[in-house]
N, C-alpha and C. Protein backbone atom coordinates (compact mmCIF):
# COMPACT_ATOMS: atom_id res chain seq x y z
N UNK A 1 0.84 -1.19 0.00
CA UNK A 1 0.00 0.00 0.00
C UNK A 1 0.88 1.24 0.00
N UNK A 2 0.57 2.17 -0.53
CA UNK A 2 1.31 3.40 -0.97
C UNK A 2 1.19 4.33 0.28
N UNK A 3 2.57 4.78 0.47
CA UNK A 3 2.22 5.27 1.64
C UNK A 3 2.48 6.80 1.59
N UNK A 4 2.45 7.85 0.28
CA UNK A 4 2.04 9.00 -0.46
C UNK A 4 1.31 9.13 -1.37
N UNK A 5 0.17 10.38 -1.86
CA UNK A 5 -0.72 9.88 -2.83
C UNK A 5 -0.89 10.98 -3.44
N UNK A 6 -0.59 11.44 -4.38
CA UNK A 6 -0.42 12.65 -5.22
C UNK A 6 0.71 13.85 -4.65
N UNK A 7 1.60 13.09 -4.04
CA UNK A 7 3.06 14.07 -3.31
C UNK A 7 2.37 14.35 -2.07
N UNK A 8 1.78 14.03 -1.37
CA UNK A 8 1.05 14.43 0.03
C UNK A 8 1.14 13.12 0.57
N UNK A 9 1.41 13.45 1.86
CA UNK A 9 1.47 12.17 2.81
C UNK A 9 0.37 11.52 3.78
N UNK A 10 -0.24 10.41 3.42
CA UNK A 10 -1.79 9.89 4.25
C UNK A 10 -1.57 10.73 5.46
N UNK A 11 -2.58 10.52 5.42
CA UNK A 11 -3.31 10.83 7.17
C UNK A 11 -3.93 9.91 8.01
N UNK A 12 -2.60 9.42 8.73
CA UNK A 12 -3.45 8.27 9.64
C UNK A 12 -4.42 8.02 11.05
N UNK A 13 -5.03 8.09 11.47
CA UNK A 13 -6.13 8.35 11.98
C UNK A 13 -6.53 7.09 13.01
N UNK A 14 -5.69 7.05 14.33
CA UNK A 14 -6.21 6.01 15.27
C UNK A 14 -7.66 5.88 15.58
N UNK A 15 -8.42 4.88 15.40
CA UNK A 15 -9.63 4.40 15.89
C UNK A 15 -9.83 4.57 17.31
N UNK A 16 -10.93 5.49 17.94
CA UNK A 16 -11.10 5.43 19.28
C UNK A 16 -12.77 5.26 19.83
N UNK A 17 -12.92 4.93 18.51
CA UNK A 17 -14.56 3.71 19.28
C UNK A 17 -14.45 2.32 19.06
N UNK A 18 -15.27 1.59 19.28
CA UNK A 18 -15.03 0.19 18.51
C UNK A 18 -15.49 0.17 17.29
N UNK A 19 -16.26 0.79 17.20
CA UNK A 19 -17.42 0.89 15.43
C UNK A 19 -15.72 1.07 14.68
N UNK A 20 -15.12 2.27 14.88
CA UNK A 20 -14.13 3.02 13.82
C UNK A 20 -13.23 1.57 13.87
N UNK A 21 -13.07 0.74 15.38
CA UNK A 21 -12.24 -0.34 15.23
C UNK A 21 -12.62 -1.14 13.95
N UNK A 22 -13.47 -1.71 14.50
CA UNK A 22 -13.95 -2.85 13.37
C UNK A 22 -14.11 -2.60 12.09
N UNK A 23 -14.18 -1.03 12.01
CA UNK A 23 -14.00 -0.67 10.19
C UNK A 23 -12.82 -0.80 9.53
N UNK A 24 -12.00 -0.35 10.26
CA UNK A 24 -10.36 -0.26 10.25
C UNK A 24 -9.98 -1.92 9.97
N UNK A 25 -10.66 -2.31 11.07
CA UNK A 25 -9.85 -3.78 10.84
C UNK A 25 -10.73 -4.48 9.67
N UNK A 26 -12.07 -4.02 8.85
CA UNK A 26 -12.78 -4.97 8.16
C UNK A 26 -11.28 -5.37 6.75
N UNK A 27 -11.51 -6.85 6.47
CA UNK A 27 -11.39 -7.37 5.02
C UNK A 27 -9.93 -8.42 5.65
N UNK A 28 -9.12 -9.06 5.13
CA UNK A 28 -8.14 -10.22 5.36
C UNK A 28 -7.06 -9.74 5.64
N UNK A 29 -6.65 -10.56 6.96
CA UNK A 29 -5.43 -10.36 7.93
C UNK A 29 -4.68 -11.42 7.88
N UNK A 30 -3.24 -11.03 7.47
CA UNK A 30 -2.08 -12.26 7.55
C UNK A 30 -2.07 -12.25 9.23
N UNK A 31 -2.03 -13.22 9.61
CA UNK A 31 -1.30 -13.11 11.25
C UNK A 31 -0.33 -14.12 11.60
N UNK A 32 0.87 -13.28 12.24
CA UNK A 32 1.81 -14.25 12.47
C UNK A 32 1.92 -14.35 14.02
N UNK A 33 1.30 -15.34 14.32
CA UNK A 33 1.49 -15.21 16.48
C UNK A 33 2.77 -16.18 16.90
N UNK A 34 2.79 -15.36 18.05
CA UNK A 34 4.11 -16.10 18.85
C UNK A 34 3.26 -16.20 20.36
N UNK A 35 3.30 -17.69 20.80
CA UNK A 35 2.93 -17.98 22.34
C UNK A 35 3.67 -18.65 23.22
N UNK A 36 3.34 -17.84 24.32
CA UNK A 36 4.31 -18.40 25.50
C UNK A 36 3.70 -18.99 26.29
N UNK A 37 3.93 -20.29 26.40
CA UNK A 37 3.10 -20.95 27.58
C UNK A 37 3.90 -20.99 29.14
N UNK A 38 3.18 -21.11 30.12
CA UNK A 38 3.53 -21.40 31.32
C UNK A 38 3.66 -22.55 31.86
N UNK A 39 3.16 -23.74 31.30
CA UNK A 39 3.38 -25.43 31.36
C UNK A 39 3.80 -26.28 30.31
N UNK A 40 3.45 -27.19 30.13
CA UNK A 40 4.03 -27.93 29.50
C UNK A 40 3.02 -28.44 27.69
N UNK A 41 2.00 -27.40 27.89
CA UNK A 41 1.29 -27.47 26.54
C UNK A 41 2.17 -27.27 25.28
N UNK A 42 1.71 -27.91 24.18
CA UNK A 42 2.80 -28.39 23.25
C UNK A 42 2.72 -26.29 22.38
N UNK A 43 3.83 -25.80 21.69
CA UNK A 43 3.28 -24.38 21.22
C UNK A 43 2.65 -24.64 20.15
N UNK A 44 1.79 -23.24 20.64
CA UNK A 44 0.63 -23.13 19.33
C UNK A 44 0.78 -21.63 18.48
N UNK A 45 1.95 -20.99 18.75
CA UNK A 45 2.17 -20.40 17.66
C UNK A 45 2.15 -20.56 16.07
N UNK A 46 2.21 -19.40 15.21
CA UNK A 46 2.02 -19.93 13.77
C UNK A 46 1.48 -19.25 13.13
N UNK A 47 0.83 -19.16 11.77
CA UNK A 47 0.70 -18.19 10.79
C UNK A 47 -0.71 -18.58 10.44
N UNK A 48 -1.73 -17.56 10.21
CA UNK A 48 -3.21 -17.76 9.79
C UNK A 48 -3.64 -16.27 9.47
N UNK A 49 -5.17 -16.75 8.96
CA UNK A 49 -5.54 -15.82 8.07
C UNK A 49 -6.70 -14.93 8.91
N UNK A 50 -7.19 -13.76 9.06
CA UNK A 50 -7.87 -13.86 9.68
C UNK A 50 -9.08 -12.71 9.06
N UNK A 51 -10.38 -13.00 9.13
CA UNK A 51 -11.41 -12.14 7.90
C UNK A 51 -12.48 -11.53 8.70
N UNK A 52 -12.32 -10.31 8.73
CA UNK A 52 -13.25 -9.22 9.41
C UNK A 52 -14.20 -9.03 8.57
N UNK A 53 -15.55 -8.77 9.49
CA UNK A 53 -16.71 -8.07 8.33
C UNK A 53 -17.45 -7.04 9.50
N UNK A 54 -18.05 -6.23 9.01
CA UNK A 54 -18.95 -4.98 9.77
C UNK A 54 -20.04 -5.83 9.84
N UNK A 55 -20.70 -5.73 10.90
CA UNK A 55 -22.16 -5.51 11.18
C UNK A 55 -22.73 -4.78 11.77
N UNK A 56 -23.86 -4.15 10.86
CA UNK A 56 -24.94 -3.21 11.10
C UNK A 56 -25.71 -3.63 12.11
N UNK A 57 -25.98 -2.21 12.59
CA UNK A 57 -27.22 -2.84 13.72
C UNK A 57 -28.40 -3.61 13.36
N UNK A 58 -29.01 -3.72 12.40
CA UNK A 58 -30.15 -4.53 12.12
C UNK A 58 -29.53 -5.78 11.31
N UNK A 59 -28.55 -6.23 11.90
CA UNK A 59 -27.69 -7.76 11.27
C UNK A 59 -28.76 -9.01 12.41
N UNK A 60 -29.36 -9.67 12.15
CA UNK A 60 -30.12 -10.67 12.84
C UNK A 60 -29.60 -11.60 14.07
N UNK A 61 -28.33 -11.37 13.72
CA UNK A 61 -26.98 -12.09 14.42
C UNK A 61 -26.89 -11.35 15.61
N UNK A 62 -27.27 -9.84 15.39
CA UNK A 62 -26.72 -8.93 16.80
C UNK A 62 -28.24 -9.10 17.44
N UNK A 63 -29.03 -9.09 17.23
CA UNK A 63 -30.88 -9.06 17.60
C UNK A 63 -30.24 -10.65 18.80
N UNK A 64 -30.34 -11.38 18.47
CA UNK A 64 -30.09 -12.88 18.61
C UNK A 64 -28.73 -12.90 19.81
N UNK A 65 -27.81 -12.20 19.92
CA UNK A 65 -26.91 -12.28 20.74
C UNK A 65 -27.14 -11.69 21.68
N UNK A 66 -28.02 -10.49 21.55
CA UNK A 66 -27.53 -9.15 22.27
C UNK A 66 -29.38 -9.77 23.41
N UNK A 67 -30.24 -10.32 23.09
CA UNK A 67 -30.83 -11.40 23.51
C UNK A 67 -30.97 -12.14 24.55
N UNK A 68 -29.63 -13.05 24.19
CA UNK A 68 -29.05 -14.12 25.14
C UNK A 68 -28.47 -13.63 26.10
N UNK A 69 -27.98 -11.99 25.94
CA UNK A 69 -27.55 -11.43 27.10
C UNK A 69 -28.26 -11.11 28.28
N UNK A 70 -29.55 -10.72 27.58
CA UNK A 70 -30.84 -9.72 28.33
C UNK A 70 -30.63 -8.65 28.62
N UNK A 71 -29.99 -8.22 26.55
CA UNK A 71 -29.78 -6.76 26.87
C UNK A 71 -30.62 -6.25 25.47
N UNK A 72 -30.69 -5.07 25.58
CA UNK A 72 -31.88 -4.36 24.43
C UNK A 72 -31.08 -4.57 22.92
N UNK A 73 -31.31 -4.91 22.23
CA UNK A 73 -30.75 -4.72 20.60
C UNK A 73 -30.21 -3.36 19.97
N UNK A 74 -31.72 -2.39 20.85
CA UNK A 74 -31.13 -1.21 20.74
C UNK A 74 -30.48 -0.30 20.40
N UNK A 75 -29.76 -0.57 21.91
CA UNK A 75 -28.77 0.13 22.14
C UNK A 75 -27.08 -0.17 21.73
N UNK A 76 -27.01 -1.29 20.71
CA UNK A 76 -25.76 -1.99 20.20
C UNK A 76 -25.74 -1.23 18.72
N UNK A 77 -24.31 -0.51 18.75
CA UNK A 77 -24.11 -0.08 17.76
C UNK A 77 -24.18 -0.16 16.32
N UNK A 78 -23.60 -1.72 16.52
CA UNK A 78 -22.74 -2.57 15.05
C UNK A 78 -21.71 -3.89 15.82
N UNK A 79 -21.74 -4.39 14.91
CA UNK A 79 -20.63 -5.45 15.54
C UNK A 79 -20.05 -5.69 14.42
N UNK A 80 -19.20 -6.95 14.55
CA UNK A 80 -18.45 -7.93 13.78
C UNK A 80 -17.91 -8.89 13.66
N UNK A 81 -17.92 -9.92 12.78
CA UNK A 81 -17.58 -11.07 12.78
C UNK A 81 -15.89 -11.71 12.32
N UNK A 82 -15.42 -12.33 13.26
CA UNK A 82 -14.06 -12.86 12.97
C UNK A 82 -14.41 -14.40 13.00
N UNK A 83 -13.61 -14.52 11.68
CA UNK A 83 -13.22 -15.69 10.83
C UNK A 83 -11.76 -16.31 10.68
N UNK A 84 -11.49 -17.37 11.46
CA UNK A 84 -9.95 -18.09 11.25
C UNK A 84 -9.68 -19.21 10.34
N UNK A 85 -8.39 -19.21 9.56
CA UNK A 85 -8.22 -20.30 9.04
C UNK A 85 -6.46 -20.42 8.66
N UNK A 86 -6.26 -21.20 8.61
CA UNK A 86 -5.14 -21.89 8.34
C UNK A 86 -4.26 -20.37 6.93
N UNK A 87 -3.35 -20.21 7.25
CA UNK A 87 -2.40 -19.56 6.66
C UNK A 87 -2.52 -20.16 4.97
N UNK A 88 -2.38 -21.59 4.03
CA UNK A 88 -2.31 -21.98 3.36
C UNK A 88 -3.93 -22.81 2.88
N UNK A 89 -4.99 -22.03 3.37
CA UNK A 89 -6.18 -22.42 3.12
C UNK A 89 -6.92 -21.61 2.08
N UNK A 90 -6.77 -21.99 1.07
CA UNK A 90 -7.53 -20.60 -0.18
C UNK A 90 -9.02 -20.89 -0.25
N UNK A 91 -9.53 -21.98 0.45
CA UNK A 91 -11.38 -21.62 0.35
C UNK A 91 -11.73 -20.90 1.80
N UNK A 92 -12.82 -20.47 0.71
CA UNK A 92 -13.84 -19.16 1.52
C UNK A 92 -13.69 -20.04 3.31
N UNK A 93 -14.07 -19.00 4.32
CA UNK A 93 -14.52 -19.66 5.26
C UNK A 93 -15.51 -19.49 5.66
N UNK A 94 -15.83 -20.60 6.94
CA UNK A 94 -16.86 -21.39 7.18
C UNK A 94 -17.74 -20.38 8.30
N UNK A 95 -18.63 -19.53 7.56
CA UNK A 95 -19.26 -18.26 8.22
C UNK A 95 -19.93 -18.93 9.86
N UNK A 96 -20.46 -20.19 9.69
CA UNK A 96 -21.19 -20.71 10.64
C UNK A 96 -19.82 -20.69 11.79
N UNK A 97 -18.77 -20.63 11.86
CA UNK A 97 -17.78 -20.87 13.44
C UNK A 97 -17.21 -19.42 13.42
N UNK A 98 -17.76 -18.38 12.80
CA UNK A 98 -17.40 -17.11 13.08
C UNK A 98 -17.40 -16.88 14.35
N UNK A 99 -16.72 -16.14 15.62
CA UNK A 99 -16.92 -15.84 16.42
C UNK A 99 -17.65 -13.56 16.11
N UNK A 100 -18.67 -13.79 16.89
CA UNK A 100 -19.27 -12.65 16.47
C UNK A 100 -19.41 -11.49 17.89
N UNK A 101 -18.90 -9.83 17.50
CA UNK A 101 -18.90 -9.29 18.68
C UNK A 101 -19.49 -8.37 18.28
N UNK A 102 -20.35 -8.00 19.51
CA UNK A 102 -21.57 -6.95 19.39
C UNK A 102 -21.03 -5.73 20.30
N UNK A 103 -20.90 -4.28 19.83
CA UNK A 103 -20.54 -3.27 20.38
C UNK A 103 -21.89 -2.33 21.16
N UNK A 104 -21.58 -2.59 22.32
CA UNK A 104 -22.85 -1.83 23.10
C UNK A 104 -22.05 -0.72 24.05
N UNK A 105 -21.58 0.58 23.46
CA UNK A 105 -20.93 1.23 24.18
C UNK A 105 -21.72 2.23 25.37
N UNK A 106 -21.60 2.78 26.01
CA UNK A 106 -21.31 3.17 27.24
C UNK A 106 -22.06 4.32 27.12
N UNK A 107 -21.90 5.48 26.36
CA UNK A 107 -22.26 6.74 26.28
C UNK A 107 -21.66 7.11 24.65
N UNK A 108 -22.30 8.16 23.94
CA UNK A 108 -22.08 9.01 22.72
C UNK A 108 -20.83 8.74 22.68
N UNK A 109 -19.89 8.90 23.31
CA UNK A 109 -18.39 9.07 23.22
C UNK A 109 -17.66 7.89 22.41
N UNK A 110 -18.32 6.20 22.66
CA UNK A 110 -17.78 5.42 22.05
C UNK A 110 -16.36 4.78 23.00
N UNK A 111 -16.30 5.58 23.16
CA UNK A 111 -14.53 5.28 24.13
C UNK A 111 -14.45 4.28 24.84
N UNK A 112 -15.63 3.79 25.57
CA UNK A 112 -15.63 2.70 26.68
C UNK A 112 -17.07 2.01 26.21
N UNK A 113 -17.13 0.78 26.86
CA UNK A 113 -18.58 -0.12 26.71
C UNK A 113 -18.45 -1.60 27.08
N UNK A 114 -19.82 -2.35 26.61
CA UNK A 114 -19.15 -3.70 26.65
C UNK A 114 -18.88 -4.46 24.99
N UNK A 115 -18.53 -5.61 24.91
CA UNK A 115 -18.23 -6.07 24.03
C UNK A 115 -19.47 -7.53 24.53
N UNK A 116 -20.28 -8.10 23.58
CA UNK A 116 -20.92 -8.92 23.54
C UNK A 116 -20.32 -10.30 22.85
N UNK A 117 -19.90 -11.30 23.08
CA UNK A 117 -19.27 -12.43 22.26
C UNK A 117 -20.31 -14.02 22.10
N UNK A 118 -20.56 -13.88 20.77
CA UNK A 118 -21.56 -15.45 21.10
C UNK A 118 -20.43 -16.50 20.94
N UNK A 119 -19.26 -16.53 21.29
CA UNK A 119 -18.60 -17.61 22.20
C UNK A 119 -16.68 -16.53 22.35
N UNK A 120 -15.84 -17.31 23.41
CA UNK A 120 -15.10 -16.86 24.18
C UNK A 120 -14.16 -16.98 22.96
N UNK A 121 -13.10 -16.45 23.52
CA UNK A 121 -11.55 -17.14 22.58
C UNK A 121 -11.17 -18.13 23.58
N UNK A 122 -11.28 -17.79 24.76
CA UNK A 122 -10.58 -19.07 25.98
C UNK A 122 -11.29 -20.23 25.89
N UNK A 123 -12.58 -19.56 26.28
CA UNK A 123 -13.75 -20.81 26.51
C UNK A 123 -15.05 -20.47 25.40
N UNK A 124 -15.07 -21.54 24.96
CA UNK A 124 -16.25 -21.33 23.82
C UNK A 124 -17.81 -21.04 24.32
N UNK A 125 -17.70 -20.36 25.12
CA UNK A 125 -19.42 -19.77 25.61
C UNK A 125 -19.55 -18.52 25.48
N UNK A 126 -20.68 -17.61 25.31
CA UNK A 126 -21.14 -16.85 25.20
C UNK A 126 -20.60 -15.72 26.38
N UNK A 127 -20.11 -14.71 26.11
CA UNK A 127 -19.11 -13.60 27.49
C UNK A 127 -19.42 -12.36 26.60
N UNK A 128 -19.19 -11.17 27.74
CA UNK A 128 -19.17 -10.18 27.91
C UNK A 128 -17.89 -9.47 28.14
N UNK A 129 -17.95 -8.75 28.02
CA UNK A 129 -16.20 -8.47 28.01
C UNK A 129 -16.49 -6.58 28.50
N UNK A 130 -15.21 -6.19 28.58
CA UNK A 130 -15.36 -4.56 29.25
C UNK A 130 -13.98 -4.27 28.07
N UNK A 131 -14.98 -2.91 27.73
CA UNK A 131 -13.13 -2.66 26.42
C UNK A 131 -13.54 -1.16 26.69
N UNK A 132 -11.73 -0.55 26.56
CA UNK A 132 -12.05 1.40 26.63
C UNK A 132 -10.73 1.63 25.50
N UNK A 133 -10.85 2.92 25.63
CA UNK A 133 -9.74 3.33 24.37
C UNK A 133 -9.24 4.44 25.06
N UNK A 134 -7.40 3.92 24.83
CA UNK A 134 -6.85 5.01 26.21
C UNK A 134 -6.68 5.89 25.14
N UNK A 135 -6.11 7.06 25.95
CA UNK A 135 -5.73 8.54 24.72
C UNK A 135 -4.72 7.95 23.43
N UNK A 136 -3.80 7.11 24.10
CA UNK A 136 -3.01 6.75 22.89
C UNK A 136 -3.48 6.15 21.63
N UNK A 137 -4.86 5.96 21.66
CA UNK A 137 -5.62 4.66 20.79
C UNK A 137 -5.51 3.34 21.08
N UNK A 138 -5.06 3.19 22.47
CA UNK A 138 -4.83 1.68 22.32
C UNK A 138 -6.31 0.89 23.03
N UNK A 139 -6.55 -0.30 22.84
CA UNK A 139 -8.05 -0.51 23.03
C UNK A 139 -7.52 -1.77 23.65
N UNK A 140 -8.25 -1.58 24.91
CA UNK A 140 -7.98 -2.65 26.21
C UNK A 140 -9.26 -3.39 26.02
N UNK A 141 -9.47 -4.68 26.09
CA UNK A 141 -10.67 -5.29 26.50
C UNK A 141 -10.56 -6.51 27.46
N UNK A 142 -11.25 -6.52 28.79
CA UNK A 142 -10.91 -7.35 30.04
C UNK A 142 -12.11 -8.05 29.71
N UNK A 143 -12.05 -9.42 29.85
CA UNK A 143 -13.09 -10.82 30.21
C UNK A 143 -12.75 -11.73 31.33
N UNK A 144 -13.70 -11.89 31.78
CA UNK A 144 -13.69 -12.69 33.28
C UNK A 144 -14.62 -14.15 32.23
N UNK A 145 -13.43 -14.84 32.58
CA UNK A 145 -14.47 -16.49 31.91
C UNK A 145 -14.72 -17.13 33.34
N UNK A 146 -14.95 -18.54 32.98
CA UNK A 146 -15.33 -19.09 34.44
C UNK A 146 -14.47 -19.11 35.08
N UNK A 147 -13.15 -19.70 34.80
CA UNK A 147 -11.86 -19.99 35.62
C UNK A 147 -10.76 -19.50 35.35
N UNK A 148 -11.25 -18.16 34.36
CA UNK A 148 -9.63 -17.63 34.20
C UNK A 148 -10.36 -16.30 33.75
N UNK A 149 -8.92 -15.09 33.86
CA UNK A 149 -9.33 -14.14 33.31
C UNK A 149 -8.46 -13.73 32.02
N UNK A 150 -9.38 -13.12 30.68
CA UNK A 150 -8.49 -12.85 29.90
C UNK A 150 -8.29 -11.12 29.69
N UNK A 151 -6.74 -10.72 29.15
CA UNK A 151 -6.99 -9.44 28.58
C UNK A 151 -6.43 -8.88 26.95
N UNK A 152 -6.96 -8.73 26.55
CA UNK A 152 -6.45 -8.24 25.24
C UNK A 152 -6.01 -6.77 25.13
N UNK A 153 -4.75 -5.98 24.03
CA UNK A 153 -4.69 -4.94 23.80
C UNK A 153 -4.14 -5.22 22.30
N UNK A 154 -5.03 -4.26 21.68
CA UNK A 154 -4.88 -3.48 20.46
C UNK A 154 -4.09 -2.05 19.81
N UNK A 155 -3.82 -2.37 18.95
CA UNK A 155 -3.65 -0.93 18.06
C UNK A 155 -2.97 -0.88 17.17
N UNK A 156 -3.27 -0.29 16.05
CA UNK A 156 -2.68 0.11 14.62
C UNK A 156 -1.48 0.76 14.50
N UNK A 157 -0.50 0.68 13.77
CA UNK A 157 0.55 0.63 13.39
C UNK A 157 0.48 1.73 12.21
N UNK A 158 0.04 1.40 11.12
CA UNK A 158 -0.62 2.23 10.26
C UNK A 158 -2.48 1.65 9.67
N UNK A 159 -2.53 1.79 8.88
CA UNK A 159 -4.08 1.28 8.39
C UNK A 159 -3.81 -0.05 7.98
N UNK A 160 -2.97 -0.60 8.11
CA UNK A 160 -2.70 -1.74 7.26
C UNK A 160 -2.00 -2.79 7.97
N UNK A 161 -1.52 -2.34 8.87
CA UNK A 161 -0.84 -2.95 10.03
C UNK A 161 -1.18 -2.71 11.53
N UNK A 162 -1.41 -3.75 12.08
CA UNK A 162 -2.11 -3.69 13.50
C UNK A 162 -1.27 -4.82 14.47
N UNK A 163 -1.28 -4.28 15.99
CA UNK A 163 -0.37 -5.34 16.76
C UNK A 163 -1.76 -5.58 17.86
N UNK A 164 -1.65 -6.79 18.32
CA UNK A 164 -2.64 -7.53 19.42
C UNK A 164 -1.59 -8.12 20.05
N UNK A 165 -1.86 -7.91 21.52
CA UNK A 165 -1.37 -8.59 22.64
C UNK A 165 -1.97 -8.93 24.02
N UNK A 166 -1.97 -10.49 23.90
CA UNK A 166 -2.79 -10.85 24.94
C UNK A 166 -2.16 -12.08 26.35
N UNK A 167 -2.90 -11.64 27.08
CA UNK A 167 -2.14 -12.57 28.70
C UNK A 167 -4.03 -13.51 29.12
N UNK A 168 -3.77 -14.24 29.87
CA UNK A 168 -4.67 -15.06 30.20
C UNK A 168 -4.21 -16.06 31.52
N UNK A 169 -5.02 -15.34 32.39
CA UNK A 169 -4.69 -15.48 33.99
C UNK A 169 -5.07 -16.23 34.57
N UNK A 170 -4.73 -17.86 34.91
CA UNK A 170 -5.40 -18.72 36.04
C UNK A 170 -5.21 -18.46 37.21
N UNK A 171 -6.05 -19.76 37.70
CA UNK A 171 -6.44 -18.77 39.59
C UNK A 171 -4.71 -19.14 40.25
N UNK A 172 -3.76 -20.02 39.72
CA UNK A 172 -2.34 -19.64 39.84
C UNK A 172 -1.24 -19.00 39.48
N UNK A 173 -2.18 -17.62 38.59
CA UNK A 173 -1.15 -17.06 37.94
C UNK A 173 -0.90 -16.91 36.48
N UNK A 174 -0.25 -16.32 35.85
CA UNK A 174 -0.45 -16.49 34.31
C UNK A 174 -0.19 -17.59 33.12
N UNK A 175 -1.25 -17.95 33.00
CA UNK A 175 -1.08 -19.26 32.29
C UNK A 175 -0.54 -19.48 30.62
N UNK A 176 -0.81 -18.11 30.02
CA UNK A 176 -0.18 -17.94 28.59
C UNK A 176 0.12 -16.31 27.84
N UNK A 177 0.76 -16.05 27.18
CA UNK A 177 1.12 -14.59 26.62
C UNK A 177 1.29 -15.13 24.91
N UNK A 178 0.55 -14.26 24.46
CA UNK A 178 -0.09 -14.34 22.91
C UNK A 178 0.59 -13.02 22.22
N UNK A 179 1.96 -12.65 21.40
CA UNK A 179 1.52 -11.73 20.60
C UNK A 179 1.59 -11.74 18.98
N UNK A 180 0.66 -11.30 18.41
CA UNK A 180 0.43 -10.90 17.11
C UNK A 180 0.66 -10.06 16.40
N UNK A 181 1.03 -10.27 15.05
CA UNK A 181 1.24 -8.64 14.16
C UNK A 181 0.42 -9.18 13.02
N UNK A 182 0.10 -8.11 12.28
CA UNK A 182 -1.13 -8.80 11.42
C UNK A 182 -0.91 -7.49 10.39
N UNK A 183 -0.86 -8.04 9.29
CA UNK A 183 -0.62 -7.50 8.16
C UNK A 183 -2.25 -7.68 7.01
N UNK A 184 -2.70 -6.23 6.55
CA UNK A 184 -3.41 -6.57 5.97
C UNK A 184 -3.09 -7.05 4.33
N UNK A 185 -4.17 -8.25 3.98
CA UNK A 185 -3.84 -9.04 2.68
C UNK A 185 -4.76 -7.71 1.56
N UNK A 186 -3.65 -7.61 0.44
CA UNK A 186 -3.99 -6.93 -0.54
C UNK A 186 -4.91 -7.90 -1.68
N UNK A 187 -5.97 -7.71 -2.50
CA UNK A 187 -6.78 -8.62 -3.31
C UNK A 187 -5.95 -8.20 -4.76
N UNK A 188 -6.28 -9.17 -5.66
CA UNK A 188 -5.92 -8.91 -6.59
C UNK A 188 -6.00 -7.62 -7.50
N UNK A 189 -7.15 -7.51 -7.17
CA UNK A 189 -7.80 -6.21 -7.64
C UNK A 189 -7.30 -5.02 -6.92
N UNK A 190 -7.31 -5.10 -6.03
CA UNK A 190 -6.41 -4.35 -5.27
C UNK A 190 -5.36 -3.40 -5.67
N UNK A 191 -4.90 -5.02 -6.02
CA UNK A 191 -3.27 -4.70 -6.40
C UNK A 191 -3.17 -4.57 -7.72
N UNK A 192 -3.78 -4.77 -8.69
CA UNK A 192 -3.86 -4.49 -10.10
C UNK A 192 -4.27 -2.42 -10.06
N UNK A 193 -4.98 -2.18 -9.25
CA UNK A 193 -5.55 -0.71 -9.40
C UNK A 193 -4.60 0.29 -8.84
N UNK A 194 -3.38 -0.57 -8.15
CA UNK A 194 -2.73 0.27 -7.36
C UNK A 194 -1.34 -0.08 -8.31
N UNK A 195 -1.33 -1.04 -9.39
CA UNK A 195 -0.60 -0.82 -10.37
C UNK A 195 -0.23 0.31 -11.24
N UNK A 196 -2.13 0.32 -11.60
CA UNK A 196 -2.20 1.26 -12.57
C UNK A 196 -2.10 2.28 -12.10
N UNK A 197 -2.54 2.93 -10.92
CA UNK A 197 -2.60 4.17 -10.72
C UNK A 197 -1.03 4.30 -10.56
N UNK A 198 -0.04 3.75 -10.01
CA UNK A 198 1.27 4.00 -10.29
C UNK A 198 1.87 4.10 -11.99
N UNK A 199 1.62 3.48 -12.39
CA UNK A 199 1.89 3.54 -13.77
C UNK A 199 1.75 4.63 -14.25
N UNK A 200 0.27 5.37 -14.18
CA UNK A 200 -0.05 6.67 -14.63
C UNK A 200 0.36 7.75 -14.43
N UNK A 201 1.17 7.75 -12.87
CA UNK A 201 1.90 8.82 -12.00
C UNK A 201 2.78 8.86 -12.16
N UNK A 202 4.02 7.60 -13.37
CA UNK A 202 4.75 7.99 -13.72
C UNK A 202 4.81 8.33 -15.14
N UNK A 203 3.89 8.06 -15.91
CA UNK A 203 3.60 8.63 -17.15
C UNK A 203 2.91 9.94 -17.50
N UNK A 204 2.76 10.84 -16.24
CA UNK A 204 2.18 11.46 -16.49
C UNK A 204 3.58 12.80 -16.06
């Protein structure tokens, strides 16, 4: 991705709601994670793909989650759905094991709220989570599962590049450290238009 565009230099623009998050992050993520375990679990570091999409508030998915919470539909912004698969997997994925998060923030501001999940990353059940966005842009989100607690932190690098780092706390202490860098995947088309428009900028 070009990182000047007619002799002027982008303007990059940290996300400080979750809505602006999940826009930022919508369309395919290389991710390369590195994990540290605290026992003797075999590592599960490694390289995968990972596929964001927006959802609107009237997505049937957020009606249906936001529900199971016994919370109003309402008042949930938008959410979005994350999709994993194998680094060397070129078919579509399998929309039905999406994990899906519903943004029900706090006040106008966006800055703080909860996060709605129809299942965990730790534990595959349905959680709630607490996420805010410090001044720097970085976006904290704390989950209490049954027997452990998790925390995640976010933030962009540029539009195209984003770092995640996460810890996950048993009742003895910290049981694993997760971090990620995630590169966004360019489409063909993409990259054919960002050919041409170079081509032209030097022919012109």
């Amino acid at each position: 991705m070009p990182l000047f565009c007619e002799g002027e230099p982008m303007v990059f623009v940290q996300p400080i709601t979750m809505m602006d998050f999940f826009h930022k992050s919508e369309g395919v993520w290389f991710t390369q994670r590195t994990v540290h375990h605290f026992d003797t679990v075999a590592d599960e570091s490694g390289e995968s793909k990972l596929h964001v999409q927006v959802l609107k508030p009237d997505d049937p998915r957020i009606q249906t989650i936001c529900e199971l919470q016994g919370i109003d539909p309402a008042i949930a912004a938008g959410g979005a759905s994350f999709m994993w698969q194998a680094h060397q997997d070129n078919q579509e994925p399998n929309p039905d094991q999406a994990a899906v998060l519903i943004d029900v923030p706090d006040d106008e501001t966006g800055r703080s709220g909860k996060l709605l999940r129809n299942q965990g990353y730790v534990e595959k059940i349905p959680v709630v989570s607490r996420y805010w966005f410090g001044k720097d842009g970085i976006l904290t989100i704390d989950t209490d599962y049954e027997s452990n607690q998790g925390q995640e932190r976010g933030w962009f690098i540029t539009d195209d590049f984003r770092v995640r780092v996460s810890t996950v706390r048993m009742m003895n202490g910290v049981y694993l450290m997760t971090y990620c860098s995630e590169r966004r995947c360019v489409s063909e088309a993409d990259l054919a238009a960002m050919i041409q428009h170079n081509l032209s900028r030097a022919s012109s």
